[in-house]
C-alpha atoms as a PDB file:
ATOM      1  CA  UNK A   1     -64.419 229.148-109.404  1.00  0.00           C
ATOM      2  CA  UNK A   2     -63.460 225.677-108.544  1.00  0.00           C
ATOM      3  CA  UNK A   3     -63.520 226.807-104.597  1.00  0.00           C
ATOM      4  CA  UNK A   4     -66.841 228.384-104.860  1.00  0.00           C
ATOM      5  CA  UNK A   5     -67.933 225.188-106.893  1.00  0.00           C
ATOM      6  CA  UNK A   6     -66.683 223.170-103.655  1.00  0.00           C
ATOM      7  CA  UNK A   7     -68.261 225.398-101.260  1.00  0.00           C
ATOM      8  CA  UNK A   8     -71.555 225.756-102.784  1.00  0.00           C
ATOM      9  CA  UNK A   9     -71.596 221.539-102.735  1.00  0.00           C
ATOM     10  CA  UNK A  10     -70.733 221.243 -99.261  1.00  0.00           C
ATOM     11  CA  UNK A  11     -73.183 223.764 -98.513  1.00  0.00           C
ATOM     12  CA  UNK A  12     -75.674 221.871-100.345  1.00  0.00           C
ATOM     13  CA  UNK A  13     -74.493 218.594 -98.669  1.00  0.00           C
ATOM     14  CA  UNK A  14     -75.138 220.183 -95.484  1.00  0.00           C
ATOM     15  CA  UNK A  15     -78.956 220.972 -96.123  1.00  0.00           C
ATOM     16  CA  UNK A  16     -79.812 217.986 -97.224  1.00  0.00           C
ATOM     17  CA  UNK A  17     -77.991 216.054 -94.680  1.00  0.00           C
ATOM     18  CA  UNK A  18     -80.059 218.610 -92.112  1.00  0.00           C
ATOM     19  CA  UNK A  19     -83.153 218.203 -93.588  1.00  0.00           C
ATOM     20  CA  UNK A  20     -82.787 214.401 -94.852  1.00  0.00           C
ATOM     21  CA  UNK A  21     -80.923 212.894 -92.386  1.00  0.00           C
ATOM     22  CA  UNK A  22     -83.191 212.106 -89.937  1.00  0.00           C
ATOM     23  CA  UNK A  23     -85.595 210.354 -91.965  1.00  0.00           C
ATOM     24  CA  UNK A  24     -82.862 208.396 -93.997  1.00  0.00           C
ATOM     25  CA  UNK A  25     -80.856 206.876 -90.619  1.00  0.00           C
ATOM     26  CA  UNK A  26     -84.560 206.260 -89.036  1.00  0.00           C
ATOM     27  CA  UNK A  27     -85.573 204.031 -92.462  1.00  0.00           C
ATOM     28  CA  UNK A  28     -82.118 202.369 -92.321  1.00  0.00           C
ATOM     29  CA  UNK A  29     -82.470 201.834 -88.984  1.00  0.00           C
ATOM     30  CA  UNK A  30     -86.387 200.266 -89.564  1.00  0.00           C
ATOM     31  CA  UNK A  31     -85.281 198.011 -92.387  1.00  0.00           C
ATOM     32  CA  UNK A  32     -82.266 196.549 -89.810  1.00  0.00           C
ATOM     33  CA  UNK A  33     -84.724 196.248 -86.755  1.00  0.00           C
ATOM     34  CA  UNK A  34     -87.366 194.374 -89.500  1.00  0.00           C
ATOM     35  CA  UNK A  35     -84.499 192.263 -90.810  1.00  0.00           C
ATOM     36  CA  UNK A  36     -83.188 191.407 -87.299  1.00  0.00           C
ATOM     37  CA  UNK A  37     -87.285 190.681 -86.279  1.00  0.00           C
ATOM     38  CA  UNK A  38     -87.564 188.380 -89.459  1.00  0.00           C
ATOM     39  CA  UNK A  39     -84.141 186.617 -88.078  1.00  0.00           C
ATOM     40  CA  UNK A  40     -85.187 186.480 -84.865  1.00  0.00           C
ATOM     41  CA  UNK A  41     -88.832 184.755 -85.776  1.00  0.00           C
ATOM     42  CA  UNK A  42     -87.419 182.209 -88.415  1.00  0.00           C
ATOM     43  CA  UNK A  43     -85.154 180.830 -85.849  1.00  0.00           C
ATOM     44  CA  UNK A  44     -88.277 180.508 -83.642  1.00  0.00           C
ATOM     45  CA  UNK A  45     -90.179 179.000 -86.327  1.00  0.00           C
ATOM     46  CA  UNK A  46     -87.417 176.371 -86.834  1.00  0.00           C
ATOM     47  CA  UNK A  47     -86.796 175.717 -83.443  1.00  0.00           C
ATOM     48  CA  UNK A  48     -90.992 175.340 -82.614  1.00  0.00           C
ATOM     49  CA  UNK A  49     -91.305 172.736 -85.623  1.00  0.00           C
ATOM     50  CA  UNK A  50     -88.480 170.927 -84.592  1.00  0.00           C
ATOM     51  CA  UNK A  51     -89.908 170.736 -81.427  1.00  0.00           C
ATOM     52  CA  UNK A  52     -92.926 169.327 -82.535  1.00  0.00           C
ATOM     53  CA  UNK A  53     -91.076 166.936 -84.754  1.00  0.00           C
ATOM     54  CA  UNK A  54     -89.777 165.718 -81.708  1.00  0.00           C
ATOM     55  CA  UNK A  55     -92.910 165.230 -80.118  1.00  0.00           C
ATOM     56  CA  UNK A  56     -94.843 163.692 -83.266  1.00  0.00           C
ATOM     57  CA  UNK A  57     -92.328 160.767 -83.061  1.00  0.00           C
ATOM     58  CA  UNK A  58     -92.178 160.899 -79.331  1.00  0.00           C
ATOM     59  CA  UNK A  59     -96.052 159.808 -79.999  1.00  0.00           C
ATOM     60  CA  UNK A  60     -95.261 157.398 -82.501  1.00  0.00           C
ATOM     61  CA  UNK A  61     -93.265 155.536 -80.589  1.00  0.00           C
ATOM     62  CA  UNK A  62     -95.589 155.419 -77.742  1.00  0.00           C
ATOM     63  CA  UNK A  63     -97.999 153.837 -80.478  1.00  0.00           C
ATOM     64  CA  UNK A  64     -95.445 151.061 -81.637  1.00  0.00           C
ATOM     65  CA  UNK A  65     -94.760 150.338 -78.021  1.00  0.00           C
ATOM     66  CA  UNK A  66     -98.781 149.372 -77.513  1.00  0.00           C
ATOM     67  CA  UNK A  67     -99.473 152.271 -75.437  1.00  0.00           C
ATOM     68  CA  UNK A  68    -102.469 153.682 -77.688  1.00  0.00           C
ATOM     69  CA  UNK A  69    -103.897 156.019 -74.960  1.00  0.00           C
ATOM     70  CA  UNK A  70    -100.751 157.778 -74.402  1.00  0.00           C
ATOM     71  CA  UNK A  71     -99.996 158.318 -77.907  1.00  0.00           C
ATOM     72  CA  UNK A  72    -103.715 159.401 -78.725  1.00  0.00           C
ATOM     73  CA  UNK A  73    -103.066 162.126 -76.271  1.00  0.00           C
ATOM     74  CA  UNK A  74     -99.754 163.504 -77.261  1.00  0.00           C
ATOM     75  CA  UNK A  75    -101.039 163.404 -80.332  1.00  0.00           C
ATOM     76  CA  UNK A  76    -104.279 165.548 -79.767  1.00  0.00           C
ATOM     77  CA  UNK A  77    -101.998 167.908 -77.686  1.00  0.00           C
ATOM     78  CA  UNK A  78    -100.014 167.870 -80.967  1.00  0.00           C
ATOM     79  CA  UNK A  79    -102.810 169.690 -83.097  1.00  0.00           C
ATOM     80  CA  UNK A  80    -103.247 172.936 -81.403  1.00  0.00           C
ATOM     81  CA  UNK A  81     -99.519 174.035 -82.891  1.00  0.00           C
ATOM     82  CA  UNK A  82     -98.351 172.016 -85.494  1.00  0.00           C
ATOM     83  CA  UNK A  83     -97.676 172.599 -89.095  1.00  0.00           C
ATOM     84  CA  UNK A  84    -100.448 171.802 -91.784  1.00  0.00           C
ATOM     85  CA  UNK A  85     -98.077 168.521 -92.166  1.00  0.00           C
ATOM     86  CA  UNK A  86     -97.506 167.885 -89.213  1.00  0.00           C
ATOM     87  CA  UNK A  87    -101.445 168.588 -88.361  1.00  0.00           C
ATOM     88  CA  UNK A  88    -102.073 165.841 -90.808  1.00  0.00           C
ATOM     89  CA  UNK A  89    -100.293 163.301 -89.730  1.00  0.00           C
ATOM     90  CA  UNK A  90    -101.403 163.683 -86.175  1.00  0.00           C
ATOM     91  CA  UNK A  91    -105.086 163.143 -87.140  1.00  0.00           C
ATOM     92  CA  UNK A  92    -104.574 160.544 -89.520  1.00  0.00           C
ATOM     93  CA  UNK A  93    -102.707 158.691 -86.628  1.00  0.00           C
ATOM     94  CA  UNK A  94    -105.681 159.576 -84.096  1.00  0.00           C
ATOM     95  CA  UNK A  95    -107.951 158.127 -86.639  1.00  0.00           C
ATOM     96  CA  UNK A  96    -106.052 154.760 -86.706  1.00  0.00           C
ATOM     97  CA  UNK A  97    -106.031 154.393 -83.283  1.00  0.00           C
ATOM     98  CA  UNK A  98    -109.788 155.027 -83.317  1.00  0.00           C
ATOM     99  CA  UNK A  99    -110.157 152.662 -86.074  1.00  0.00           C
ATOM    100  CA  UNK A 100    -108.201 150.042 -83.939  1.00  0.00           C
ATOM    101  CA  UNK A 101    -110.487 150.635 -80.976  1.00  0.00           C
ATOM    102  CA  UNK A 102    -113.969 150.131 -83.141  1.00  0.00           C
ATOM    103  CA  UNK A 103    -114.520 153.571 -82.520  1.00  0.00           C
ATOM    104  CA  UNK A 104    -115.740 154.386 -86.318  1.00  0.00           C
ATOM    105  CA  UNK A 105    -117.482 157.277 -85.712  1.00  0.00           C
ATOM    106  CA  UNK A 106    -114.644 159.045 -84.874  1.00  0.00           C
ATOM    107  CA  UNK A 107    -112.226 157.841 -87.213  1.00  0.00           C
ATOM    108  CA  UNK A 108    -114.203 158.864 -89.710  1.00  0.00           C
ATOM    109  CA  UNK A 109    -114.557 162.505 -88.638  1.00  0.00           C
ATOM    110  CA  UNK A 110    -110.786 162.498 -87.621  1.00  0.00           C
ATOM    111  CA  UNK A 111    -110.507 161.347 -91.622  1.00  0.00           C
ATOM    112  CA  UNK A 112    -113.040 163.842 -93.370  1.00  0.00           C
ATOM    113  CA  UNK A 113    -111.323 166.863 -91.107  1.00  0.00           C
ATOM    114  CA  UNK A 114    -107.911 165.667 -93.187  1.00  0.00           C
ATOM    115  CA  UNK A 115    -109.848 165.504 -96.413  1.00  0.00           C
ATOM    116  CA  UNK A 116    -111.220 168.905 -96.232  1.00  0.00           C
ATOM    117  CA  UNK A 117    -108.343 170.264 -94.996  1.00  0.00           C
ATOM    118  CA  UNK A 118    -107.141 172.968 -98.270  1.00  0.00           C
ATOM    119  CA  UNK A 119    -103.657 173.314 -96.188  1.00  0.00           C
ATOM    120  CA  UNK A 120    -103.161 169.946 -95.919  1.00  0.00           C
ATOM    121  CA  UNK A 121    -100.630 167.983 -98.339  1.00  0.00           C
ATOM    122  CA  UNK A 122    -102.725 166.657-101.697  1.00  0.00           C
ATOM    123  CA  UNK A 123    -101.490 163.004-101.043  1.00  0.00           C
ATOM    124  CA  UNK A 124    -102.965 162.991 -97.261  1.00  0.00           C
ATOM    125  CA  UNK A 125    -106.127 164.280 -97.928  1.00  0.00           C
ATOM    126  CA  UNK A 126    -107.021 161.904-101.000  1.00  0.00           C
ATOM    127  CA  UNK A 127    -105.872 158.681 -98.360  1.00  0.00           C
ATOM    128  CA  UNK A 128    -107.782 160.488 -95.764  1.00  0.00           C
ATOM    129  CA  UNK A 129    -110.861 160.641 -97.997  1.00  0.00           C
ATOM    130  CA  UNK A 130    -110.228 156.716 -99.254  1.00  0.00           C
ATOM    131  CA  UNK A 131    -109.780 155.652 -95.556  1.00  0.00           C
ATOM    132  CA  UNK A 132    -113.219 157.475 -94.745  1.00  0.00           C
ATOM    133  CA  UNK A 133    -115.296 156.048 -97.424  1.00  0.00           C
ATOM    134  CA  UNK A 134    -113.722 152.467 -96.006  1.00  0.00           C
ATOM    135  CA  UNK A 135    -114.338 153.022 -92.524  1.00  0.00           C
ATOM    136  CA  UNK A 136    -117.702 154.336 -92.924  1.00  0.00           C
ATOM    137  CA  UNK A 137    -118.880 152.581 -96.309  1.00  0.00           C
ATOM    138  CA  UNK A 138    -122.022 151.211 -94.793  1.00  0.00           C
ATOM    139  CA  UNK A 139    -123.930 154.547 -93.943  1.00  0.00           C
ATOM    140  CA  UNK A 140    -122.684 156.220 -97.006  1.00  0.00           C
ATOM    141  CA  UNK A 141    -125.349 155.827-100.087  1.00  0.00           C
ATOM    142  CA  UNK A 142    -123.456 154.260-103.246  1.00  0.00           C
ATOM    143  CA  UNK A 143    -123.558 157.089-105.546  1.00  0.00           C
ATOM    144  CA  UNK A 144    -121.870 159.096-102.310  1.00  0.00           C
ATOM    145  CA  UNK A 145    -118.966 156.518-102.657  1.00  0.00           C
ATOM    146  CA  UNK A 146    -118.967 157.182-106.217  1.00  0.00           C
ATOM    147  CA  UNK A 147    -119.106 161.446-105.873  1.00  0.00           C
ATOM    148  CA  UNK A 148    -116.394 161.323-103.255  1.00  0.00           C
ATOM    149  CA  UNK A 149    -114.289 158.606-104.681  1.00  0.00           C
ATOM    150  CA  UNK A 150    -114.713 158.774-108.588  1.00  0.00           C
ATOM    151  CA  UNK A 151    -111.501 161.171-109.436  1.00  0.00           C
ATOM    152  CA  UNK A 152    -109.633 159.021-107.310  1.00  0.00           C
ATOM    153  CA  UNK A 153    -110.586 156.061-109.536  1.00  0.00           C
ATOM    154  CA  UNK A 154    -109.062 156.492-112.588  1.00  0.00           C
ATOM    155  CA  UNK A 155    -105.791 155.167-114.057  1.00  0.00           C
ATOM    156  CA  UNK A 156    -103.434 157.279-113.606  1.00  0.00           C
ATOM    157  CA  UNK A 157    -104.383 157.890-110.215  1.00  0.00           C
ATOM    158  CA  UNK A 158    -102.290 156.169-107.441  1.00  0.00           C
ATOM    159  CA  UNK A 159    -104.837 155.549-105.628  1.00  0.00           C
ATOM    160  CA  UNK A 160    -106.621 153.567-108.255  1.00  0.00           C
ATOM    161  CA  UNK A 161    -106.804 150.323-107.114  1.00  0.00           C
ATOM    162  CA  UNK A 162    -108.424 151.298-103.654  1.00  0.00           C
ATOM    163  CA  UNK A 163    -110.734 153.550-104.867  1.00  0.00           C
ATOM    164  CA  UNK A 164    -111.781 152.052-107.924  1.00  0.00           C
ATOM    165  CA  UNK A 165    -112.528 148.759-106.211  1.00  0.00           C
ATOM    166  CA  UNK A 166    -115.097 150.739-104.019  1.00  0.00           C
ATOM    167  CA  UNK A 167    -116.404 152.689-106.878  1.00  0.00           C
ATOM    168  CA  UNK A 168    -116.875 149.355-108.549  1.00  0.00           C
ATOM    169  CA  UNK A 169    -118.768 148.238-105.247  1.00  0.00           C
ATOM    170  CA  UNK A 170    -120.863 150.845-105.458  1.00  0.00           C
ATOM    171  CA  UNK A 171    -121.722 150.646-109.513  1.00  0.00           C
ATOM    172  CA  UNK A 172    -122.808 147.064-108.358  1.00  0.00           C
ATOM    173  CA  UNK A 173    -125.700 148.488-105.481  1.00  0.00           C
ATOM    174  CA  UNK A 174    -126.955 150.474-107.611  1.00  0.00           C
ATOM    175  CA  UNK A 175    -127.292 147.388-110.251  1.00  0.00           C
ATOM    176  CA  UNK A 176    -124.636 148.743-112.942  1.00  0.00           C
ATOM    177  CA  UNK A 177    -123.048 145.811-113.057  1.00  0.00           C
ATOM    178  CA  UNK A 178    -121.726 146.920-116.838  1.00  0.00           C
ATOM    179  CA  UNK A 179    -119.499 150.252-115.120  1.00  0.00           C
ATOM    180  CA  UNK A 180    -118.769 147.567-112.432  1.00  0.00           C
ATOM    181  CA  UNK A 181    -117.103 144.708-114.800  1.00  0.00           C
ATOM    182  CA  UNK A 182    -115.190 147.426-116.824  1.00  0.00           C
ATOM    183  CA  UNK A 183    -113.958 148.698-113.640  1.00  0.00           C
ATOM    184  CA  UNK A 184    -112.534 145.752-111.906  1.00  0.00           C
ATOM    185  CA  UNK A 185    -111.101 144.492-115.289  1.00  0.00           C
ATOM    186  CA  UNK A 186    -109.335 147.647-116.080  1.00  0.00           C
ATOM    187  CA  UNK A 187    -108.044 147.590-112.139  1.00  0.00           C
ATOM    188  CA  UNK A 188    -107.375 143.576-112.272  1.00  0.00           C
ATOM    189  CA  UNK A 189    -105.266 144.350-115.871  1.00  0.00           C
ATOM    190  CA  UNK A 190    -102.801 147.020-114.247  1.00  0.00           C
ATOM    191  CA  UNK A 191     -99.701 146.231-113.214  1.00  0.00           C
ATOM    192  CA  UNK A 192     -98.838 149.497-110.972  1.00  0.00           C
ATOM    193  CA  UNK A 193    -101.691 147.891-108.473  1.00  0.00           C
ATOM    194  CA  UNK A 194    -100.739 145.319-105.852  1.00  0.00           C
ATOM    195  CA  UNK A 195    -101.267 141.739-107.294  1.00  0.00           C
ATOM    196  CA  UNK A 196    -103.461 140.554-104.020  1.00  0.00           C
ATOM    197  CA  UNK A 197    -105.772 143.372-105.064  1.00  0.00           C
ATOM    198  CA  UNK A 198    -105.964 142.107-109.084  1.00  0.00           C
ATOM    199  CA  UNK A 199    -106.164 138.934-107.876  1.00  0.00           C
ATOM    200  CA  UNK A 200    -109.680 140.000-106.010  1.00  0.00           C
ATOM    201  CA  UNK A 201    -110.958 142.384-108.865  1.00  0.00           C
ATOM    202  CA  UNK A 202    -110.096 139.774-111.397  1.00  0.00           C
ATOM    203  CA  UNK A 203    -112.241 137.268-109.402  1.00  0.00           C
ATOM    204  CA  UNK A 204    -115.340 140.176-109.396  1.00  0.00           C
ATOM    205  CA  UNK A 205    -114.781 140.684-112.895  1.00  0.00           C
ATOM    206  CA  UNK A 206    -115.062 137.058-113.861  1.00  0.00           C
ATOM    207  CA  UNK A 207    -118.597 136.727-111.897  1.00  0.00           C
ATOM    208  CA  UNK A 208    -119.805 139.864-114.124  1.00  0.00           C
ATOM    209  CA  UNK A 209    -118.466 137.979-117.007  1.00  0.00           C
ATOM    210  CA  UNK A 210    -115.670 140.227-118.398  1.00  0.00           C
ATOM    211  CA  UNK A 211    -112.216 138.645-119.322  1.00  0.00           C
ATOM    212  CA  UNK A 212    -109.598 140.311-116.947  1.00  0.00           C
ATOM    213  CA  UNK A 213    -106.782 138.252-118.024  1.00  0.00           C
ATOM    214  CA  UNK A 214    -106.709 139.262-121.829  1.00  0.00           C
ATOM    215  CA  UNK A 215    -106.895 142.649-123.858  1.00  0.00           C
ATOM    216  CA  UNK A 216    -110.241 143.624-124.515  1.00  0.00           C
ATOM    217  CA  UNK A 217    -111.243 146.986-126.252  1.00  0.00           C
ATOM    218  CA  UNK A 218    -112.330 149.482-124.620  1.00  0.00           C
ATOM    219  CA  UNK A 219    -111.544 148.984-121.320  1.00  0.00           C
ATOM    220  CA  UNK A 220    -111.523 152.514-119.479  1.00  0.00           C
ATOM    221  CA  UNK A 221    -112.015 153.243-116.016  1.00  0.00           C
ATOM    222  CA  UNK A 222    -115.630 154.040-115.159  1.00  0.00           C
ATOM    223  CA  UNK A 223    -116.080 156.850-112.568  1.00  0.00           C
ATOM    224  CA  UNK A 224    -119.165 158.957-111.467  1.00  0.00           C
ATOM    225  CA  UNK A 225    -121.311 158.060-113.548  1.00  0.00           C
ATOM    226  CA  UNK A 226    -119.808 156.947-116.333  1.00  0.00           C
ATOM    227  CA  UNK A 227    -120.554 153.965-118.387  1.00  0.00           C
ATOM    228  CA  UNK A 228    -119.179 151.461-120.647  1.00  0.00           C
ATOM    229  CA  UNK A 229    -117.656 152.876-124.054  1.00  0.00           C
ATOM    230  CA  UNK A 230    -119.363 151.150-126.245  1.00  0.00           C
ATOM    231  CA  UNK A 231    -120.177 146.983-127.245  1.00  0.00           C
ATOM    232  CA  UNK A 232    -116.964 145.480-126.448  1.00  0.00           C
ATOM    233  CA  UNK A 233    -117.492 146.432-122.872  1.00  0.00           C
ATOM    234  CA  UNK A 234    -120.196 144.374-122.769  1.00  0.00           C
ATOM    235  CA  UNK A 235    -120.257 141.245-120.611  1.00  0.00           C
ATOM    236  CA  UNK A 236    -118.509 138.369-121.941  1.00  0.00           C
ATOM    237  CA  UNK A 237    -120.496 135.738-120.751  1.00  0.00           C
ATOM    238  CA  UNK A 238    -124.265 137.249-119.003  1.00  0.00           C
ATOM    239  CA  UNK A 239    -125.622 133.715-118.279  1.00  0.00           C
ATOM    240  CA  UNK A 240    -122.597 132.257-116.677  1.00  0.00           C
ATOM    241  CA  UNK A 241    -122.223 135.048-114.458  1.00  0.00           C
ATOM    242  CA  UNK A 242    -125.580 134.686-113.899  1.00  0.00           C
ATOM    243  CA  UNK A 243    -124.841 131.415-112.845  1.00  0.00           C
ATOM    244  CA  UNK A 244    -121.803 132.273-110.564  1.00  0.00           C
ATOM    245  CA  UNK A 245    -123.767 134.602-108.564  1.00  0.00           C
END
């Protein structure tokens, strides 16, 4: 019994191996060609972005050196392959040479291409979208400034000093000076922003009449739209800033 067992499981062995076997060595043999491909195209990958590493500080040195034209074009070359990154940077670099040569026009668009860009890191599209609202602040309308830049401006924001000191600029074209004094109190009072910059919005804030040295209730960051939260974010002192101006 025990040799017809064996024989009947070799026999079966055989079949299957006949009518499997094809199909199972051409799937292992798939899975080691796709594993090899996936090998082979990493090390590409790797090999093309350090590449273009190479050449993105290649570039920048050209730029620290003074040779702006050279770097402007290595960098443009740059964009047609490079990483969403490394894409970035290039263009935010293009736009500072453009700023440098009063072409504003161009650094502008240069900046609003990194801004929209979804693939782009978070951190270089909200300076892209700062740096475009600077550079081109005088065709923009002031409730523009405040749409593009009014999530920027907010405390806990890094970028909060920047932007909220053009939001606050803007609440003052439009004649808000109220959202403006809040602003550049709450921006003068923080400690995370550079002190040149509280220095200036503590300055503003004093013309609009609102104490930016001392604690005053609600004193919230006022973005699109948004307004004072209630009397104590009044204007100190209406007449004498009245007077300043």
């Amino acid at each position: 019994m025990r040799e017809v067992d064996e024989a009947v499981r070799q026999e079966q062995v055989g079949t299957a191996a006949r009518r499997y076997g094809l199909a199972i060595g051409g799937a292992v043999l798939a899975i080691l060609l796709l594993f090899g491909g996936w090998l082979f195209w990493q090390n590409r990958e790797d090999a093309r972005l350090e590449q273009r590493s190479e050449e993105l500080v290649g570039a920048i040195d050209e730029l620290e050196a003074g040779n702006a034209r050279i770097a402007d074009a290595e960098l443009e070359a740059l964009l047609a392959d490079a990483s969403p990154g490394g894409e970035a940077v290039a263009r935010l670099l293009r736009a500072g040479i453009a700023v440098d040569q009063n072409r504003a026009e161009e650094a502008v668009a240069l900046f609003d291409q990194v801004a929209a860009d979804q693939n782009a890191p978070g951190p270089y599209r909200d300076f892209a979208a700062i740096r475009a609202v600077t550079v081109g602040y005088d065709a923009l309308q002031p409730q523009q400034v405040i749409d593009r830049l009014g999530p920027l401006a907010v405390p806990d924001s890094p970028w909060f000093g920047t932007a909220g000191e053009l939001v606050a600029l803007a609440h003052l074209q439009l004649g808000a000076e109220q959202q403006a004094g809040t602003l550049l109190a709450a921006i003068a009072r923080d400690e995370e922003v550079p002190e040149t910059l509280r220095a200036r919005t503590r300055q503003l804030a004093g013309l609009l009449g609102y104490d930016a040295v001392e604690e005053v209730d609600a004193t919230q960051a006022i973005t699109a739209g948004g307004g004072p939260a209630g009397p104590a974010a009044r204007p100190a002192a209406p007449a004498a800033a009245g007077e300043a101006q």
